[in-house]
C-alpha atoms as a PDB file:
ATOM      1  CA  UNK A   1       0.000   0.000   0.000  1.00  0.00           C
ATOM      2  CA  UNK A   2       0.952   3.489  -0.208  1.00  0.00           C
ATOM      3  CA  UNK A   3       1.923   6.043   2.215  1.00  0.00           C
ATOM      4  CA  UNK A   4      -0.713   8.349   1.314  1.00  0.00           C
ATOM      5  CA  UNK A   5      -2.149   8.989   5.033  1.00  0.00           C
ATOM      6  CA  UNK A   6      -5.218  11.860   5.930  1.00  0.00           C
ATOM      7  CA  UNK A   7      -3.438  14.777   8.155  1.00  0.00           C
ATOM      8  CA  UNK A   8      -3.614  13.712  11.783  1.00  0.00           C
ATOM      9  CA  UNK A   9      -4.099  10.219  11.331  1.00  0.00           C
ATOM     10  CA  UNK A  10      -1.454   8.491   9.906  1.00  0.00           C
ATOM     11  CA  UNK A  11      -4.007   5.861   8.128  1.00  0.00           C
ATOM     12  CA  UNK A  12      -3.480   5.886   4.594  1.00  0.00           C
ATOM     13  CA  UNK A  13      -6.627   6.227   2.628  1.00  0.00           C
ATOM     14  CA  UNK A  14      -5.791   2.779   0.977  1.00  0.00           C
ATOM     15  CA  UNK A  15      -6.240   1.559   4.373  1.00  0.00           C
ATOM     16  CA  UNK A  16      -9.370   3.274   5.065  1.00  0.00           C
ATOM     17  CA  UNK A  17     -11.134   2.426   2.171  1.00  0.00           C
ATOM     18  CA  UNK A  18      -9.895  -1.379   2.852  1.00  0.00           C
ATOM     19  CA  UNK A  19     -10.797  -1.700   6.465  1.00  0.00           C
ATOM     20  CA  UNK A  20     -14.458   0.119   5.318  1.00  0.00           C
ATOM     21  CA  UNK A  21     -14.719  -2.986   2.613  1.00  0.00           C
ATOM     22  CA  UNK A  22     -14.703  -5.561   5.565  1.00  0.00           C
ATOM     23  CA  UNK A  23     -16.923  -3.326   7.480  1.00  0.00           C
ATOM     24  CA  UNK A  24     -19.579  -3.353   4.808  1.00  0.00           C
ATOM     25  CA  UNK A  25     -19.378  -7.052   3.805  1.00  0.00           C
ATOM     26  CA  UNK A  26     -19.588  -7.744   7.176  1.00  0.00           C
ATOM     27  CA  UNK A  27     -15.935  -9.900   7.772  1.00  0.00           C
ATOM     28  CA  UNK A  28     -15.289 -11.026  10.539  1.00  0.00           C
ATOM     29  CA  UNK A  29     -12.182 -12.655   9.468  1.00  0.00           C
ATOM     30  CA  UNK A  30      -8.884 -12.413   7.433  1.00  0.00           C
ATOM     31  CA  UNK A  31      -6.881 -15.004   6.266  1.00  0.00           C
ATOM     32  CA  UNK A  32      -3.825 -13.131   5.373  1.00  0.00           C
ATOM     33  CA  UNK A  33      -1.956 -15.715   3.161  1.00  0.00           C
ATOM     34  CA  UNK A  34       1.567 -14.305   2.914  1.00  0.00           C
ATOM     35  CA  UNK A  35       2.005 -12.476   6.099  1.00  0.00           C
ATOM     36  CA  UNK A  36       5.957 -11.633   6.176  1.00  0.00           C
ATOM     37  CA  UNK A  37       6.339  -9.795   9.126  1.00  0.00           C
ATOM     38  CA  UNK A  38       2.668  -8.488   9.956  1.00  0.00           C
ATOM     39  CA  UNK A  39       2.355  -5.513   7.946  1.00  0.00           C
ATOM     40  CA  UNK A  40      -0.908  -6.558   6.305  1.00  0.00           C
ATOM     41  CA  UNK A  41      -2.482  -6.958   9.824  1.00  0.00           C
ATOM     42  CA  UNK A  42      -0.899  -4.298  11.711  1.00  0.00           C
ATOM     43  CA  UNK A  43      -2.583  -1.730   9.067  1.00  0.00           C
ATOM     44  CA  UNK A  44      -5.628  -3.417   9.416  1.00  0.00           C
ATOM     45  CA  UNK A  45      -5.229  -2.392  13.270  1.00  0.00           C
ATOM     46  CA  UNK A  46      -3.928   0.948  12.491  1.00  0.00           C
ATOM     47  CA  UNK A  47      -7.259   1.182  10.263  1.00  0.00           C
ATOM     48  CA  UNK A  48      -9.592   0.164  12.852  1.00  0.00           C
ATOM     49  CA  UNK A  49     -10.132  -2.935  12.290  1.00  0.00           C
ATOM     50  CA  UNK A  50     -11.356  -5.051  15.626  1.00  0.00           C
ATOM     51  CA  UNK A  51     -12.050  -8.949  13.571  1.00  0.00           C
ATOM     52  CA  UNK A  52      -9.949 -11.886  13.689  1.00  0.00           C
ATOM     53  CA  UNK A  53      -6.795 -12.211  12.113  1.00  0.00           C
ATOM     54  CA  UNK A  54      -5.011 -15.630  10.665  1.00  0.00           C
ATOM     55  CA  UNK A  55      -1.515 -15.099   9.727  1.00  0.00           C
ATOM     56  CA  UNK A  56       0.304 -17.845   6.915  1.00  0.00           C
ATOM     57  CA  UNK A  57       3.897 -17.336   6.707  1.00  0.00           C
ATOM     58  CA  UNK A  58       6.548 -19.758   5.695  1.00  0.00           C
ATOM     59  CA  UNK A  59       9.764 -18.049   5.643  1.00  0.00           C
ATOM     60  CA  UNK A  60      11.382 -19.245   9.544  1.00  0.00           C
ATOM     61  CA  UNK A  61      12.577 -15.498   9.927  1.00  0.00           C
ATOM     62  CA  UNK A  62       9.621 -13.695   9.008  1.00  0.00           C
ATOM     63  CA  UNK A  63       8.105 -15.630  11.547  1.00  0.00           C
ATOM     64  CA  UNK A  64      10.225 -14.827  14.295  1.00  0.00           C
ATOM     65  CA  UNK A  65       9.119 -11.247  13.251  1.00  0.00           C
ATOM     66  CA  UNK A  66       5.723 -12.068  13.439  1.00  0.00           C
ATOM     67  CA  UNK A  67       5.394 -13.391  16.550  1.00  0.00           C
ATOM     68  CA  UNK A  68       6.015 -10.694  18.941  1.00  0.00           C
ATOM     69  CA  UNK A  69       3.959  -8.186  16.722  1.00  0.00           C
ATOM     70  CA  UNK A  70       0.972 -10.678  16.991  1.00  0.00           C
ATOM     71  CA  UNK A  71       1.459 -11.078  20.749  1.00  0.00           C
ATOM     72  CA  UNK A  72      -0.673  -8.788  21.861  1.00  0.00           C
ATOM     73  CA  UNK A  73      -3.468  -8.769  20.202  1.00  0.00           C
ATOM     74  CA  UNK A  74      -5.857 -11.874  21.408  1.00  0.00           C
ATOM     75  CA  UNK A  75      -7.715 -12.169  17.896  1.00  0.00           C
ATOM     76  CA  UNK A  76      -4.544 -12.605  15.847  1.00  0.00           C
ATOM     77  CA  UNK A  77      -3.202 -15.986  15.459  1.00  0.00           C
ATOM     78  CA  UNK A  78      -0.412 -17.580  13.472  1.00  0.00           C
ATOM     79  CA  UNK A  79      -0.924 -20.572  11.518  1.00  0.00           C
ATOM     80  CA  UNK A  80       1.525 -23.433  11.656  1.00  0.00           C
ATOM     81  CA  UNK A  81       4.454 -22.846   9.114  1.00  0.00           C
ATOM     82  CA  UNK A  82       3.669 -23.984   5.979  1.00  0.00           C
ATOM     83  CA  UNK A  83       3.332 -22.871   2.481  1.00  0.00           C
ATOM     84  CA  UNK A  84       0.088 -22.577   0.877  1.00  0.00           C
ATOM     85  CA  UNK A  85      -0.721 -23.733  -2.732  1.00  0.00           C
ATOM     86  CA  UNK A  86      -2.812 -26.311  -4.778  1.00  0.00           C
ATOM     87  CA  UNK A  87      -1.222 -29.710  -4.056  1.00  0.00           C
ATOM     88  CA  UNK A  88       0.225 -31.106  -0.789  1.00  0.00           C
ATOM     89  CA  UNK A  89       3.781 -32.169   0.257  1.00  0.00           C
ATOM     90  CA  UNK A  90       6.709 -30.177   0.407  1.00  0.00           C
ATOM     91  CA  UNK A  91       7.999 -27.511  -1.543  1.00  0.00           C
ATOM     92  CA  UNK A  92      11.714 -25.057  -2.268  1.00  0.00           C
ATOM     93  CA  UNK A  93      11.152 -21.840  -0.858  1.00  0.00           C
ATOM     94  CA  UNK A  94      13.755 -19.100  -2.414  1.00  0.00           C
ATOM     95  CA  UNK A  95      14.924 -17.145  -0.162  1.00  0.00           C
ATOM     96  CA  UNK A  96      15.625 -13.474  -0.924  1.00  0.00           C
ATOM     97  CA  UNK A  97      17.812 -10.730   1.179  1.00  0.00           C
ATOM     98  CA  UNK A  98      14.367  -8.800   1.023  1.00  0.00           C
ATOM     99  CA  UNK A  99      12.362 -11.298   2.905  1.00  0.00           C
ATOM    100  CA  UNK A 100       9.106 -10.313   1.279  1.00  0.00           C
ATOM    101  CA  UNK A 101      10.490 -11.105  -2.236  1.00  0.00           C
ATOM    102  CA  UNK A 102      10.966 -14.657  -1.735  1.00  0.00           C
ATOM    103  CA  UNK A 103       9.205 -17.040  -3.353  1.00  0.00           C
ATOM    104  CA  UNK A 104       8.698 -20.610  -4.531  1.00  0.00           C
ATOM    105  CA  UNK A 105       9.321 -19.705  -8.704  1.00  0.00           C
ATOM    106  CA  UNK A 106      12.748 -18.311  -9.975  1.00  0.00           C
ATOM    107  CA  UNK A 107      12.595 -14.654 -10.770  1.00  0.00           C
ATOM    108  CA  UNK A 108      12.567 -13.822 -14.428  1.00  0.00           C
ATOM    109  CA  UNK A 109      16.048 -12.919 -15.932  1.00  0.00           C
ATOM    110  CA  UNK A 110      15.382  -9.449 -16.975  1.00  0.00           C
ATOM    111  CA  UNK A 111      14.419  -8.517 -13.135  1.00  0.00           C
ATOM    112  CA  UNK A 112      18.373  -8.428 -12.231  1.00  0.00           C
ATOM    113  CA  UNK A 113      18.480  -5.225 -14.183  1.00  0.00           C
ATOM    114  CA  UNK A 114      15.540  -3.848 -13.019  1.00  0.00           C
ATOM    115  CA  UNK A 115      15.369  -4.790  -9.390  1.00  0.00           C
ATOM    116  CA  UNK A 116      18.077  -4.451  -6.665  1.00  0.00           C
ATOM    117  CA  UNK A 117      16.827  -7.352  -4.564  1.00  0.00           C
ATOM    118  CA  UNK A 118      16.432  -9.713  -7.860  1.00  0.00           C
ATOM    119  CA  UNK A 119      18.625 -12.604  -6.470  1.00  0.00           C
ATOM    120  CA  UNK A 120      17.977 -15.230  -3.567  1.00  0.00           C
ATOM    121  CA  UNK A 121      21.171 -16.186  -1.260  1.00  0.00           C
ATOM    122  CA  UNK A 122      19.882 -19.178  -0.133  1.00  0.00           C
ATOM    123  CA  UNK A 123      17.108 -22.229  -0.419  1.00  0.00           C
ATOM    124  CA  UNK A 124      14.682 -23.705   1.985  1.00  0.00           C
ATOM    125  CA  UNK A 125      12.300 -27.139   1.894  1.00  0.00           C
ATOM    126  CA  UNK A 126       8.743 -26.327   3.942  1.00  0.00           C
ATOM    127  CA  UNK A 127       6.196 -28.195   4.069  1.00  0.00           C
ATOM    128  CA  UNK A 128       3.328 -27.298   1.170  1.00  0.00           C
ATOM    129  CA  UNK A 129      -0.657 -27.577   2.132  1.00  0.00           C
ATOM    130  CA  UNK A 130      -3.787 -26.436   0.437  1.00  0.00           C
ATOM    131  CA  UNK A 131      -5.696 -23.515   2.094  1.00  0.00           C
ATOM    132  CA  UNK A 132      -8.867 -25.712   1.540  1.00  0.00           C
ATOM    133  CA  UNK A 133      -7.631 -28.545   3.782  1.00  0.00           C
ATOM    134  CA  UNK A 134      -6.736 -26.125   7.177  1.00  0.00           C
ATOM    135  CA  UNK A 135      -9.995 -23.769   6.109  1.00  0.00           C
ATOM    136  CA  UNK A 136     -11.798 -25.155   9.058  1.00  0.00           C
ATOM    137  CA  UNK A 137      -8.653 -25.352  11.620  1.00  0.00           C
ATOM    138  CA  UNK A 138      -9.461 -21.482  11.577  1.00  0.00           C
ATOM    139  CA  UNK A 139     -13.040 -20.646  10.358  1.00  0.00           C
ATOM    140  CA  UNK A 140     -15.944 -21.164  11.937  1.00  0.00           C
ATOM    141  CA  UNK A 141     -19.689 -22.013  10.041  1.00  0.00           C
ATOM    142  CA  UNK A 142     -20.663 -18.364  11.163  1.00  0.00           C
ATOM    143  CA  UNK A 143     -17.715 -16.586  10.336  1.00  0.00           C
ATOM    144  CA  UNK A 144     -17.381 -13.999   6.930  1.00  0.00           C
ATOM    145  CA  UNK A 145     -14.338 -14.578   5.056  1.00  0.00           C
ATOM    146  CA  UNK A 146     -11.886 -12.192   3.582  1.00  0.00           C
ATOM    147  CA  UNK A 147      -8.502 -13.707   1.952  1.00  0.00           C
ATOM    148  CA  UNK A 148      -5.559 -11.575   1.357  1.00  0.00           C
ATOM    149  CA  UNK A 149      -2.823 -13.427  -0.333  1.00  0.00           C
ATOM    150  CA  UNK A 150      -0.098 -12.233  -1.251  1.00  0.00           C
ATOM    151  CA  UNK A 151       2.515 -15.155  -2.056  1.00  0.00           C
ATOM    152  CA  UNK A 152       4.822 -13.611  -4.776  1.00  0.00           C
ATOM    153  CA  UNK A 153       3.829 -14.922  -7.596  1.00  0.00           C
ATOM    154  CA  UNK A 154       2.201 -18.433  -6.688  1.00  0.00           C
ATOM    155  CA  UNK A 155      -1.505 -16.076  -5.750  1.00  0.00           C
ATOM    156  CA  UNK A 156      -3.114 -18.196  -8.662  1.00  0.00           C
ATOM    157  CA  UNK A 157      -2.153 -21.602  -6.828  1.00  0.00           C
ATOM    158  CA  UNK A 158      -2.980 -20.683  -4.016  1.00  0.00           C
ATOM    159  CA  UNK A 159      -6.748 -19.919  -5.116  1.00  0.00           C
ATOM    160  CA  UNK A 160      -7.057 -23.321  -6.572  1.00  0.00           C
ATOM    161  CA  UNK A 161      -6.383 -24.503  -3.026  1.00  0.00           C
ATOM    162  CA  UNK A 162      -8.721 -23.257  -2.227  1.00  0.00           C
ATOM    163  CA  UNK A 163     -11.352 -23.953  -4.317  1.00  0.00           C
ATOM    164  CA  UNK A 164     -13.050 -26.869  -1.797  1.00  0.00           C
ATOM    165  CA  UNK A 165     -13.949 -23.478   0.418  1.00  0.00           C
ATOM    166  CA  UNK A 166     -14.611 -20.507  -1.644  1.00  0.00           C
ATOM    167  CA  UNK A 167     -18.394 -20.763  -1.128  1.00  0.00           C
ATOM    168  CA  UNK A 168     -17.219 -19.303   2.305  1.00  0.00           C
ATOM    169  CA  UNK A 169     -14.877 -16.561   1.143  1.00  0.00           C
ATOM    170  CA  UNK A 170     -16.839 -13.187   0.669  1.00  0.00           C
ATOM    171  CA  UNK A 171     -13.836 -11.465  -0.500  1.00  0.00           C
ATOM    172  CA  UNK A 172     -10.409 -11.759  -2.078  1.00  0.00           C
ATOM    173  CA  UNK A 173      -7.234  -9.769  -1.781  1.00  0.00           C
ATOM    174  CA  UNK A 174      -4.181 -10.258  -4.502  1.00  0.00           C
ATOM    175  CA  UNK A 175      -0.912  -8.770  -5.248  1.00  0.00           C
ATOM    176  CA  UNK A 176      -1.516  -7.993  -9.254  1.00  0.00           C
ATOM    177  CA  UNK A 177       1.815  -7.698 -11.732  1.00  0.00           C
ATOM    178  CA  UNK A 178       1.861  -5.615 -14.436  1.00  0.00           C
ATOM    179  CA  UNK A 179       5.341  -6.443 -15.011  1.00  0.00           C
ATOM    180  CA  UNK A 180       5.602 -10.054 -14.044  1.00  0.00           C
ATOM    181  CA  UNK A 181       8.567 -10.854 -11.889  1.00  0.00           C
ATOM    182  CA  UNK A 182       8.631 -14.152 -11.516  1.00  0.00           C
ATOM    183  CA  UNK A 183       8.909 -17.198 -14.014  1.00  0.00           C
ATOM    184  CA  UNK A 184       5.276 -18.640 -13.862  1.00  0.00           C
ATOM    185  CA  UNK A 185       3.529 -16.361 -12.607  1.00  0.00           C
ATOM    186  CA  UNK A 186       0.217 -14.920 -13.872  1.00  0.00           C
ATOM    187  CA  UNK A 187       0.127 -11.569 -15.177  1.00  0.00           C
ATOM    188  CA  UNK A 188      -2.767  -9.087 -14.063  1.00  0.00           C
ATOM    189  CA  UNK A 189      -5.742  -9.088 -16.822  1.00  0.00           C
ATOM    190  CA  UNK A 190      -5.272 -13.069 -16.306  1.00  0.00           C
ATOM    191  CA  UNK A 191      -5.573 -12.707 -12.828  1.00  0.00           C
ATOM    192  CA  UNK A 192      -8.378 -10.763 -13.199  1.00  0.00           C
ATOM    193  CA  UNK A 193     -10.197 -12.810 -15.646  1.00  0.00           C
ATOM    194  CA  UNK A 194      -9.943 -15.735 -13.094  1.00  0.00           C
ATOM    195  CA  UNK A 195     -11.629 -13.681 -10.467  1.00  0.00           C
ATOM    196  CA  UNK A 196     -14.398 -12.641 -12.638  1.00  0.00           C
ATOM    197  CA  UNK A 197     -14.490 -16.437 -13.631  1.00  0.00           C
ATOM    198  CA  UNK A 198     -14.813 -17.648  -9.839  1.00  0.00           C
ATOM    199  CA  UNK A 199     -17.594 -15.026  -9.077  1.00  0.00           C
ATOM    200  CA  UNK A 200     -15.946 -12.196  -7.521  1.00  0.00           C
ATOM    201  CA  UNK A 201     -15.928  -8.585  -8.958  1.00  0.00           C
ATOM    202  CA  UNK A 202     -13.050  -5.674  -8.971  1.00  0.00           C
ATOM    203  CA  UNK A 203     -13.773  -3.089  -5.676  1.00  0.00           C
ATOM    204  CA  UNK A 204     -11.138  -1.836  -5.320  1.00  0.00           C
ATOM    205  CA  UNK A 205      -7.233  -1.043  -7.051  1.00  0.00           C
ATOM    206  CA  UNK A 206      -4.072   0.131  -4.853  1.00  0.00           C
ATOM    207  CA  UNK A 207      -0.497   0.931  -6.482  1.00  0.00           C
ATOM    208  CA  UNK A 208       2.315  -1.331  -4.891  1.00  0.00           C
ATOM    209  CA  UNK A 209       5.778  -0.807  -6.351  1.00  0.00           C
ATOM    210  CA  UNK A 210       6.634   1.858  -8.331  1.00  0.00           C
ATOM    211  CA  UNK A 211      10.075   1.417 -10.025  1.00  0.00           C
ATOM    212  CA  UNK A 212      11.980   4.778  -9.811  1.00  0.00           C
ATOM    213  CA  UNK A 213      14.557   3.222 -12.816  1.00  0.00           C
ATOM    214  CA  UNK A 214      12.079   2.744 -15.235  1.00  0.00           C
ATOM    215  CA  UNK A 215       9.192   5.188 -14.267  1.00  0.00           C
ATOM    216  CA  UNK A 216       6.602   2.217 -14.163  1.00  0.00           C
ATOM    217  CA  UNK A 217       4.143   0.467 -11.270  1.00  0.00           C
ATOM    218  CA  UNK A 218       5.084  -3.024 -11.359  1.00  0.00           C
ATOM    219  CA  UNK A 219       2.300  -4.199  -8.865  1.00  0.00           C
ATOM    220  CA  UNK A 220      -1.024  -3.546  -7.408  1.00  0.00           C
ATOM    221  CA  UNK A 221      -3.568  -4.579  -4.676  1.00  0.00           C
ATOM    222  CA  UNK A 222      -6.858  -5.487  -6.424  1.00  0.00           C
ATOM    223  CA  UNK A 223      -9.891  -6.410  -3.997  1.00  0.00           C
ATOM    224  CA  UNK A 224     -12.165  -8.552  -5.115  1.00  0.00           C
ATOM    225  CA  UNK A 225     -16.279  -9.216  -3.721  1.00  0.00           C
ATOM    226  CA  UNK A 226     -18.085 -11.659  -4.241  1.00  0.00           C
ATOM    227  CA  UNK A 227     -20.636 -10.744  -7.212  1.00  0.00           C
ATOM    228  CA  UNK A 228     -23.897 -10.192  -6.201  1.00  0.00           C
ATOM    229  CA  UNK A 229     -27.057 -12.280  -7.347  1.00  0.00           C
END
């Protein structure tokens, strides 16, 4: 998200207009697939936000990162480390010097020239699980779903590991490339088409990374509600 906050606040409007999304759908919880450290669920506090929070996270030191800033708040839990995507068993985690950039695909060639932290110093085997199989570990019958994932580049696999549960998901959070990054992954207007596919329309758009080098957004934030009718 952006930095852009309302004077005297220090919200950003992003935020706002996020946390007022699961306000008027009624959430009552957040899967946030791809936590790294707790950002995602921090500015969901900072918002205003009072639901329950799930955090996924893989990577063993964003974890120790996200443990102590989950601490104190009694409706945030950690899930047990494990990747999420659309098969079971155990999977190579790359690991990158800028934690949230790791991922399980190799970063496309051409990224090396356009992004500092295009290069992983080290590999990782974690276990792999689909969402759909721990859904009810964390959700109850009663509970409104929102899922944020943001899994660099595996978001697609992720949703079809989902797919056993998405009658309960009211709304969907994913990190969109305009400039792919990573071997494999799905560009946006694919992405897109799969969530108009599965039921869920565009609500809202929020820039990610702009790249300074080449004058060009490389991601955004697009939220996703479930169509009505």
């Amino acid at each position: 998200m952006t930095a852009d906050t309302s004077p005297g606040t220090g919200v950003s409007k992003e935020t706002r207009s996020l946390v007022r999304i699961l306000e008027h759908h009624g959430i009552t919880l957040v899967l946030d697939v791809g936590a790294n450290v707790g950002q995602y669920a921090t500015r969901l506090r900072q918002g205003g936000w009072g639901g329950r929070i799930v955090s996924f996270e893989p990577l063993p030191e964003a974890r120790q990162a996200l443990a102590p800033a989950s601490a104190q708040d009694p409706l945030w839990e950690i899930a047990p480390a494990a990747a999420l995507g659309a098969t079971e068993g155990t999977v190579t985690l790359n690991v990158s010097p800028e934690s949230d950039m790791s991922s399980t695909l190799p970063f496309r060639p051409e990224m090396g020239d356009l992004l500092d932290s295009a290069a992983y110093t080290s590999a990782i085997e974690v276990p792999l699980t689909r969402l759909d199989h721990v859904f009810d570990d964390h959700a109850t019958p009663a509970d409104r779903v929102f899922l944020k994932i943001d899994t660099q580049g595996t978001e697609s696999a992720v949703l079809r590991g989902v797919s056993g549960r998405l009658d309960r998901i009211q709304g969907i959070q994913l990190e969109l490339s305009l400039v792919p990054v990573y071997q494999g992954e799905a560009d946006y207007l694919a992405m897109i088409a799969t969530m108009t596919e599965l039921g869920f329309q565009p609500t809202l758009f929020i820039p990610g990374y702009f790249n300074r080098r080449t004058a060009r957004l490389i991601s955004m934030d697009g939220i996703f509600t479930r169509t009505a009718g």
